[in-house]
N, C-alpha and C. Protein backbone atom coordinates (compact mmCIF):
# COMPACT_ATOMS: atom_id res chain seq x y z
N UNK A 1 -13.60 23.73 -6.41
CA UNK A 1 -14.48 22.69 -5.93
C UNK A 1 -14.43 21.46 -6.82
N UNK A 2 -14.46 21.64 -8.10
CA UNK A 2 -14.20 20.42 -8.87
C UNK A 2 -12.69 19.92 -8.81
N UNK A 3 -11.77 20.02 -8.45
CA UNK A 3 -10.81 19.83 -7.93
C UNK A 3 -10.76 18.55 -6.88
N UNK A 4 -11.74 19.44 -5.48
CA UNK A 4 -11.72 18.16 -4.59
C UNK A 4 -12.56 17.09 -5.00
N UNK A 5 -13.57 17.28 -5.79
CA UNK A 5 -14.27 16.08 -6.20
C UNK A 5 -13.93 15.27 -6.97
N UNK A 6 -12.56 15.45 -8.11
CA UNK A 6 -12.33 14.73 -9.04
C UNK A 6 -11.53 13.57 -8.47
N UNK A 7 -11.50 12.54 -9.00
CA UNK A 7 -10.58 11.21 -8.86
C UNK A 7 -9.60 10.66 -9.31
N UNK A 8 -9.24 12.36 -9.83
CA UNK A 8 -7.40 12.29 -10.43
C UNK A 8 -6.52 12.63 -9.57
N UNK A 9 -5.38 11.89 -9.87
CA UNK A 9 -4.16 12.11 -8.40
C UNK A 9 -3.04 11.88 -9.71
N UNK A 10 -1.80 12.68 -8.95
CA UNK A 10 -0.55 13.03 -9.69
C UNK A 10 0.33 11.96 -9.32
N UNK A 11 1.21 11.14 -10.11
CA UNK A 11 2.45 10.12 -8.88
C UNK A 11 3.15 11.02 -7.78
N UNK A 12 3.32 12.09 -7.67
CA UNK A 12 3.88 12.40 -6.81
C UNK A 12 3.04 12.95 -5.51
N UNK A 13 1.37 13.18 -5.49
CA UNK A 13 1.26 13.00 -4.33
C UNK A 13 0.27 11.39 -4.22
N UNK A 14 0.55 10.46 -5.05
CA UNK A 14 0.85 9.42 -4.40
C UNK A 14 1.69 8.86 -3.73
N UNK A 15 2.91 9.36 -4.63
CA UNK A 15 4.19 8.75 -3.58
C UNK A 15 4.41 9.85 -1.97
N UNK A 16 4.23 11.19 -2.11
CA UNK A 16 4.03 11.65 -0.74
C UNK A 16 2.62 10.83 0.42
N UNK A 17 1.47 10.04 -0.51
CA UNK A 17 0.64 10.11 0.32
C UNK A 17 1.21 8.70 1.06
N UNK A 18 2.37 8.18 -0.01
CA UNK A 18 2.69 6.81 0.63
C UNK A 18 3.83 6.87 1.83
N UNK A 19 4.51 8.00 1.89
CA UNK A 19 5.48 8.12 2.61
C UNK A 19 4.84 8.69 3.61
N UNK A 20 3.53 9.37 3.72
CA UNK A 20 3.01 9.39 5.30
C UNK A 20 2.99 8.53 5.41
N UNK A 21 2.07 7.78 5.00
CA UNK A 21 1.96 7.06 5.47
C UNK A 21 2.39 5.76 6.25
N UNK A 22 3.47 5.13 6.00
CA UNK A 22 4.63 4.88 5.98
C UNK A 22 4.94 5.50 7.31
N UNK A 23 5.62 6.61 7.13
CA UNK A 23 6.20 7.34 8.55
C UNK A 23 5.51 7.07 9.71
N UNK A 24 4.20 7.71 9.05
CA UNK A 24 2.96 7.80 10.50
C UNK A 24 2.71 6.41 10.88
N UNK A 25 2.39 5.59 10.28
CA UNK A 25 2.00 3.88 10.73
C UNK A 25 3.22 3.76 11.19
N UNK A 26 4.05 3.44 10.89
CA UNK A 26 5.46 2.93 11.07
C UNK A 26 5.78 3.77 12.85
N UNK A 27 5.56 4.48 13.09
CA UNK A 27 6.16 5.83 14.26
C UNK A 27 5.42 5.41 15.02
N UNK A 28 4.30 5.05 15.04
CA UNK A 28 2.81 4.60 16.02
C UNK A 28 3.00 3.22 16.37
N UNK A 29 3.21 2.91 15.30
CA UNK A 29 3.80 1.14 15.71
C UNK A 29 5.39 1.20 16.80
N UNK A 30 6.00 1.73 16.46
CA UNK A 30 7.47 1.36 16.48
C UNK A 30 7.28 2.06 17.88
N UNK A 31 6.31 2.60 18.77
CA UNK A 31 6.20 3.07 19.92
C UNK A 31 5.64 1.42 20.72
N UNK A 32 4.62 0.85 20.03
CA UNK A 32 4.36 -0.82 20.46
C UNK A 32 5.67 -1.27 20.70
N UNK A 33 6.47 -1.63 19.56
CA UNK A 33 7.32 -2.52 19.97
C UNK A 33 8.85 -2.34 20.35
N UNK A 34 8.70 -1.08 20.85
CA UNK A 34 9.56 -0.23 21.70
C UNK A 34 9.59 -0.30 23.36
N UNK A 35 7.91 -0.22 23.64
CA UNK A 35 7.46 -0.88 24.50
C UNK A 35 7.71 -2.34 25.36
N UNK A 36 7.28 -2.93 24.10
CA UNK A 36 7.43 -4.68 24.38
C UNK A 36 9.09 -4.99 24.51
N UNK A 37 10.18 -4.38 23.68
CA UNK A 37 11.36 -4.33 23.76
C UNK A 37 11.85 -4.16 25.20
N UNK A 38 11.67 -2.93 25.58
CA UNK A 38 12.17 -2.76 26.87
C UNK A 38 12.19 -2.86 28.20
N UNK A 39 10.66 -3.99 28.10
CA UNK A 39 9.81 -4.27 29.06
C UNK A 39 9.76 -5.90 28.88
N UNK A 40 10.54 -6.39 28.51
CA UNK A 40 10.43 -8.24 27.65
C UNK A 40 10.30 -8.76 28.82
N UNK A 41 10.55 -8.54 29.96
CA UNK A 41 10.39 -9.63 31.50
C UNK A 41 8.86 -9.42 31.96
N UNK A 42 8.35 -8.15 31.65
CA UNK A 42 6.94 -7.87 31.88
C UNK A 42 6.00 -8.47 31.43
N UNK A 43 6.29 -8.16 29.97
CA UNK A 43 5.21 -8.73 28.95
C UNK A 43 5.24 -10.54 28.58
N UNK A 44 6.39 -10.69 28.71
CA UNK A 44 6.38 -12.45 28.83
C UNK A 44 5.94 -13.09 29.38
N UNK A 45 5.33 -12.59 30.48
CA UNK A 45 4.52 -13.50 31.95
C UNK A 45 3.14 -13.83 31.63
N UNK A 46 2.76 -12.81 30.62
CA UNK A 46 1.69 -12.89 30.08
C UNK A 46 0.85 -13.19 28.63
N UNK A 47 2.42 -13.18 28.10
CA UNK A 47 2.01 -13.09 26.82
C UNK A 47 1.63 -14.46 25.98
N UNK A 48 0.94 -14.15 24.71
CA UNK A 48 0.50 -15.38 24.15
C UNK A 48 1.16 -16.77 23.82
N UNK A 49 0.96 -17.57 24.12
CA UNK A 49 1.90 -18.93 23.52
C UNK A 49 1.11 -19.03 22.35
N UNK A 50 1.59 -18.79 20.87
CA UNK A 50 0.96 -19.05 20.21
C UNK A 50 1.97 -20.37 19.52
N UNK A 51 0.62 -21.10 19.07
CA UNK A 51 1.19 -22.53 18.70
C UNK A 51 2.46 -23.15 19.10
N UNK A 52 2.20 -23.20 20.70
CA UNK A 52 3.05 -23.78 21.22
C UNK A 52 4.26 -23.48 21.60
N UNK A 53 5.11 -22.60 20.66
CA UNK A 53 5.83 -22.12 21.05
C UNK A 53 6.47 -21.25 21.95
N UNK A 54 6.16 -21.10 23.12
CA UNK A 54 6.33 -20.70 24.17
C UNK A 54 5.91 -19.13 24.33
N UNK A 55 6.20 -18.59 25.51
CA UNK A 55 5.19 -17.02 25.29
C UNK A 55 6.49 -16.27 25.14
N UNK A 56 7.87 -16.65 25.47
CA UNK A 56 9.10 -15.98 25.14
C UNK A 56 9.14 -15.60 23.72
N UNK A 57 9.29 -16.88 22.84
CA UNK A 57 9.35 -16.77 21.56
C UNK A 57 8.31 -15.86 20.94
N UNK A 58 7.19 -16.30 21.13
CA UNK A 58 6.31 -15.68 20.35
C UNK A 58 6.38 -14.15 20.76
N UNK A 59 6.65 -13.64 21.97
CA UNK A 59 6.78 -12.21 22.21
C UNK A 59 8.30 -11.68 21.33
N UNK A 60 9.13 -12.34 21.08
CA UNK A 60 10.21 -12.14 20.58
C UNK A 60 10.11 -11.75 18.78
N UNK A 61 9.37 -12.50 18.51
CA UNK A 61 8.55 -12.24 17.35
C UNK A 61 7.41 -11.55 17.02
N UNK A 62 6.60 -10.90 18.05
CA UNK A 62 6.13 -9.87 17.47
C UNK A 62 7.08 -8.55 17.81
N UNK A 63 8.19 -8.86 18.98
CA UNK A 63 9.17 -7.56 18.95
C UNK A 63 10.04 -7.16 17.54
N UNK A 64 10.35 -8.64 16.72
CA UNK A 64 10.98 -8.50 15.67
C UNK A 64 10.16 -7.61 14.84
N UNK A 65 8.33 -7.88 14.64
CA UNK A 65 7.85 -7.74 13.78
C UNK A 65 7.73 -6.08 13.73
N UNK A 66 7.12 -5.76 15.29
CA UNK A 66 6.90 -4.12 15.42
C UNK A 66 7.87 -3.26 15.80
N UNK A 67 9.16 -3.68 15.98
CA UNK A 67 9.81 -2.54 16.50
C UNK A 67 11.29 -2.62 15.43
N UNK A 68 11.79 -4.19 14.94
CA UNK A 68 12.97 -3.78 13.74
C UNK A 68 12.40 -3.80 12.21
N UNK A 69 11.53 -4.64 12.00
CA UNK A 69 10.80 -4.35 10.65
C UNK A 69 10.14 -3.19 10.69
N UNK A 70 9.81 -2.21 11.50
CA UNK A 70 8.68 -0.97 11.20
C UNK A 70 9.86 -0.03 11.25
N UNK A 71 11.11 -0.47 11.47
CA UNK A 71 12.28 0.52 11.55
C UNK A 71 12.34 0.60 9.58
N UNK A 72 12.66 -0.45 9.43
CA UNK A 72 12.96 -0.63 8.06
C UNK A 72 12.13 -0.38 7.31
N UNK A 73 10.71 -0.49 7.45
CA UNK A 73 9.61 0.32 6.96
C UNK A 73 9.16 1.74 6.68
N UNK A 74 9.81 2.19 7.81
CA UNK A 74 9.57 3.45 8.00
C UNK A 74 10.53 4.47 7.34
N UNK A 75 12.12 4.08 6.93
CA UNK A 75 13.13 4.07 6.16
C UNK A 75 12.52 3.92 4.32
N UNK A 76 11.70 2.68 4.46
CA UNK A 76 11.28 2.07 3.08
C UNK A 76 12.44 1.15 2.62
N UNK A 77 12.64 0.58 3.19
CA UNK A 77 14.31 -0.31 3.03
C UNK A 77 13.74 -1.86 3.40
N UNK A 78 13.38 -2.82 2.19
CA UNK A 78 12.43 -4.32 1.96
C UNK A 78 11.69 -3.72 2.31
N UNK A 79 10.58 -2.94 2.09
CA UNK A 79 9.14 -2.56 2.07
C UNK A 79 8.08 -3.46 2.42
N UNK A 80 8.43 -4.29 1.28
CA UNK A 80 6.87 -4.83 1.11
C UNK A 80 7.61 -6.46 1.85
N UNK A 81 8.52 -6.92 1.89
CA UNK A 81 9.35 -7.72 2.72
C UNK A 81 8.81 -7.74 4.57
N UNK A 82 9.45 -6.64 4.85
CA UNK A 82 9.54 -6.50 6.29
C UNK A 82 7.73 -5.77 6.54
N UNK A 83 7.03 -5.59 5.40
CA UNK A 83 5.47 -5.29 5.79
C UNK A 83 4.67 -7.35 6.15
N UNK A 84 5.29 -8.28 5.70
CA UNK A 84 5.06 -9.18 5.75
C UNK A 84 4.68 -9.55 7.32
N UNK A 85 5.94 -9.67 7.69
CA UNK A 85 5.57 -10.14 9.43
C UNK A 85 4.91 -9.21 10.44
N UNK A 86 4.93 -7.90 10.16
CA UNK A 86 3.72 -6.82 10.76
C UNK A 86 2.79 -7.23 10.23
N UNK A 87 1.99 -7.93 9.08
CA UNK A 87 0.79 -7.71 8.80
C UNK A 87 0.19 -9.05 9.74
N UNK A 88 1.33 -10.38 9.66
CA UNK A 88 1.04 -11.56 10.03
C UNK A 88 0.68 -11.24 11.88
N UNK A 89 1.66 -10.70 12.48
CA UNK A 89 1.51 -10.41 13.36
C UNK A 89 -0.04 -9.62 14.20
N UNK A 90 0.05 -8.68 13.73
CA UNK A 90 -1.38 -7.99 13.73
C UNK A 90 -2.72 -8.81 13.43
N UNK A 91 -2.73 -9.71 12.34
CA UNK A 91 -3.59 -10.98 11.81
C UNK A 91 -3.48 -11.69 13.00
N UNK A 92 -3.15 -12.04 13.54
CA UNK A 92 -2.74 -12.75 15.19
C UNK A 92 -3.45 -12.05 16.17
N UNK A 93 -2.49 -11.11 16.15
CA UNK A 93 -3.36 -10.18 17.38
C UNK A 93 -4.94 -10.17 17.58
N UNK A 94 -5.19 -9.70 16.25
CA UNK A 94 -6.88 -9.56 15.53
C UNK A 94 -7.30 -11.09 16.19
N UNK A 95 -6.58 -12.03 15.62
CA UNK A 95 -7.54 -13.37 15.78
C UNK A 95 -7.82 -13.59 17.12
N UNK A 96 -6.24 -13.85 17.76
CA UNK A 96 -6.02 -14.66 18.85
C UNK A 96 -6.62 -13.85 20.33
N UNK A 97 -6.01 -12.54 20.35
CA UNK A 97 -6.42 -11.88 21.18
C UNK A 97 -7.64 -11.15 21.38
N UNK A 98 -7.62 -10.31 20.07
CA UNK A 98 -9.12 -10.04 20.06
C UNK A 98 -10.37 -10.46 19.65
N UNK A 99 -10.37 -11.83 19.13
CA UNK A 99 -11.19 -12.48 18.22
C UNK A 99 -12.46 -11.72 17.30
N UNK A 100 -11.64 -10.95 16.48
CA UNK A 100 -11.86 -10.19 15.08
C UNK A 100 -13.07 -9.43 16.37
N UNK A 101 -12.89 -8.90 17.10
CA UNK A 101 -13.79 -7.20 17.56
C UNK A 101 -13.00 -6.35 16.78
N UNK A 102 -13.81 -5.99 15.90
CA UNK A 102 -13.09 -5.45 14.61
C UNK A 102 -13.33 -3.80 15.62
N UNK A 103 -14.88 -3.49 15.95
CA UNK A 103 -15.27 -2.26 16.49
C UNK A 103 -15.39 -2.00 18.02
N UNK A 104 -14.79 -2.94 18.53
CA UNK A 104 -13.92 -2.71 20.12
C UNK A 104 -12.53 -2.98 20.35
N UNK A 105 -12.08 -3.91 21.31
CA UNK A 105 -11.04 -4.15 21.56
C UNK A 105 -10.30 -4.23 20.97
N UNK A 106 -10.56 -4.74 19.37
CA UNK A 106 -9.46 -5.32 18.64
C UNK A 106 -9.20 -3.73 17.25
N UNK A 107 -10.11 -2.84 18.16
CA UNK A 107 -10.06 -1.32 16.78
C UNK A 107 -8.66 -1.03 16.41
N UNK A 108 -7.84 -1.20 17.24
CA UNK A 108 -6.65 -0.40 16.80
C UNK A 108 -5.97 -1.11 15.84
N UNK A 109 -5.78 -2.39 16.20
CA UNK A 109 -5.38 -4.23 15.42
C UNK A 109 -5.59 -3.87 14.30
N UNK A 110 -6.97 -3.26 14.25
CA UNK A 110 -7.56 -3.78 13.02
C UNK A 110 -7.06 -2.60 11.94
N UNK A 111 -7.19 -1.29 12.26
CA UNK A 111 -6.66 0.02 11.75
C UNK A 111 -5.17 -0.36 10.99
N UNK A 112 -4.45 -0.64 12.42
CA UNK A 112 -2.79 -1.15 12.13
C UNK A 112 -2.90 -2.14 11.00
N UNK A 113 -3.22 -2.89 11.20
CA UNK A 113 -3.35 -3.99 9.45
C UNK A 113 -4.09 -3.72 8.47
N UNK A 114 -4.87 -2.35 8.72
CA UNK A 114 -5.70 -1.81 7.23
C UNK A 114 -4.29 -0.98 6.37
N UNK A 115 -3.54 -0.36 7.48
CA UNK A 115 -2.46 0.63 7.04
C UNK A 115 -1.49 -0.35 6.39
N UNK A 116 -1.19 -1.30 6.83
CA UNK A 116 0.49 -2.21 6.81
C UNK A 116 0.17 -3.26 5.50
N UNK A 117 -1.27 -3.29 5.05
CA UNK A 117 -1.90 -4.19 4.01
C UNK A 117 -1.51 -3.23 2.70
N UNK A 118 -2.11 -1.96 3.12
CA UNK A 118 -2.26 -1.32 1.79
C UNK A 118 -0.67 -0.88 1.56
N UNK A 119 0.56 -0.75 2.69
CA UNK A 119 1.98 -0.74 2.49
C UNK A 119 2.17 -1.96 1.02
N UNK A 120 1.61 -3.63 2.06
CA UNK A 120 2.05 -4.40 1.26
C UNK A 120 1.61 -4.24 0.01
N UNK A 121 0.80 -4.13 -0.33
CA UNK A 121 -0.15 -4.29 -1.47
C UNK A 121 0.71 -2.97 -2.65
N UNK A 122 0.77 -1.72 -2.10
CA UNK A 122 1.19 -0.56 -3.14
C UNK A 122 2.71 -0.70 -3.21
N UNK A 123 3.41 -0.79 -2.29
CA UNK A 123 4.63 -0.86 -1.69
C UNK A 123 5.37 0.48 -1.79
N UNK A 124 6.56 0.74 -1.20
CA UNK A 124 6.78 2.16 -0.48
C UNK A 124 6.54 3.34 -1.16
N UNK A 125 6.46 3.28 -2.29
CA UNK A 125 6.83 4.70 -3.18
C UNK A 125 7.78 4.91 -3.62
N UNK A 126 7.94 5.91 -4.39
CA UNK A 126 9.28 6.44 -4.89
C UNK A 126 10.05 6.94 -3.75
N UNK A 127 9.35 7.97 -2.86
CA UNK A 127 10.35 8.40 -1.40
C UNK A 127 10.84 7.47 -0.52
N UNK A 128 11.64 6.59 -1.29
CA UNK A 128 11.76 5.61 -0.24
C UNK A 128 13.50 4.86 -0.42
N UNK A 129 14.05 4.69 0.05
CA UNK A 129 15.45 3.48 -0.15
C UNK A 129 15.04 2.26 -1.06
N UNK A 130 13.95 2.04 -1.54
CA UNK A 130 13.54 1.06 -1.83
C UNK A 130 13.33 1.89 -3.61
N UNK A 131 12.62 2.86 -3.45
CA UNK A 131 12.25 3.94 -4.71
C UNK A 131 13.48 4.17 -5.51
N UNK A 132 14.30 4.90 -4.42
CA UNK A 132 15.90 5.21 -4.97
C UNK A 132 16.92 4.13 -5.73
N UNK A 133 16.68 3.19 -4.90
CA UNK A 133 17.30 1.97 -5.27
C UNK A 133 16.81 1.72 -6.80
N UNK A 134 14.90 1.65 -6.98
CA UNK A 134 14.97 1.31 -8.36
C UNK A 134 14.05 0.04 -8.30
N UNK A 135 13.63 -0.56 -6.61
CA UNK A 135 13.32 -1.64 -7.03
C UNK A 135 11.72 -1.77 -6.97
C-alpha cells in the first residue's frame, strides 16, 4: 500500500509510461487523419477556411498534422518537432470550432492536446528513434 501512495517513479517506467502514451494518442489520432485522408472531397466542402486560406489548404494541413506527423510520433522519430503542428492544430480545433467547450463538444480536442502537450513538453522517452538516436 505504501507503494501506491508514494511519489517515486523509476526512468524506466517513465519512459514506458511515455511510450504509451505516445502509441495510444498517436493510434487514436492517426484514425482522425486517416479519415480526413481518404475522404479529402468530403471533408473539404465543409471544412474550415482558416485565415483565409482556403478550406482545401487548411484541411490539407490538419491531414499533414494528424495522420503523417502522428505517424512519426508514434515511431518517436522528431518527437517533440512533429508534436508541434498536432498541438497547433488541435489549439484550432479547440478555438475555432469548438470555441474552448472544454466539457462538451470540444472534450475530445481538448483531451487530444492535454496528451500531445505533455509529448511536447517531456518529449518521447528513451523507447523511442529519437531515445536511440541519443537526442
Amino acid at each position: 500500500m505504501k507503494r501506491l501512495l508514494s511519489t517515486n517513479y523509476s526512468e524506466g517506467v517513465f519512459n514506458f509510461a511515455l511510450l504509451i502514451l505516445r502509441i495510444g494518442m498517436g493510434s487514436l489520432m492517426l484514425a482522425h487523419g486517416y479519415d480526413k485522408l481518404v475522404h479529402f472531397a468530403r471533408y473539404k466542402a465543409n471544412f474550415i477556411n482558416f485565415l483565409g486560406m482556403g478550406s482545401g489548404l487548411s484541411l490539407a494541413l490538419v491531414i499533414f498534422a494528424e495522420f503523417f506527423c502522428t505517424l512519426f510520433l508514434i515511431v518517436g522519430l522528431f518527437s517533440r518537432l512533429v508534436a508541434i503542428p498536432i498541438v497547433i492544430s488541435l489549439s484550432i480545433a479547440l478555438w475555432k470550432l469548438h470555441q474552448f467547450d472544454f466539457f462538451g463538444g470540444g472534450e475530445k480536442a481538448a483531451l487530444f492536446l492535454t496528451g500531445f502537450l505533455i509529448v511536447l513538453l517531456l518529449g518521447p522517452g528513451k523507447a523511442s528513434v529519437d531515445g536511440l538516436v541519443g537526442k
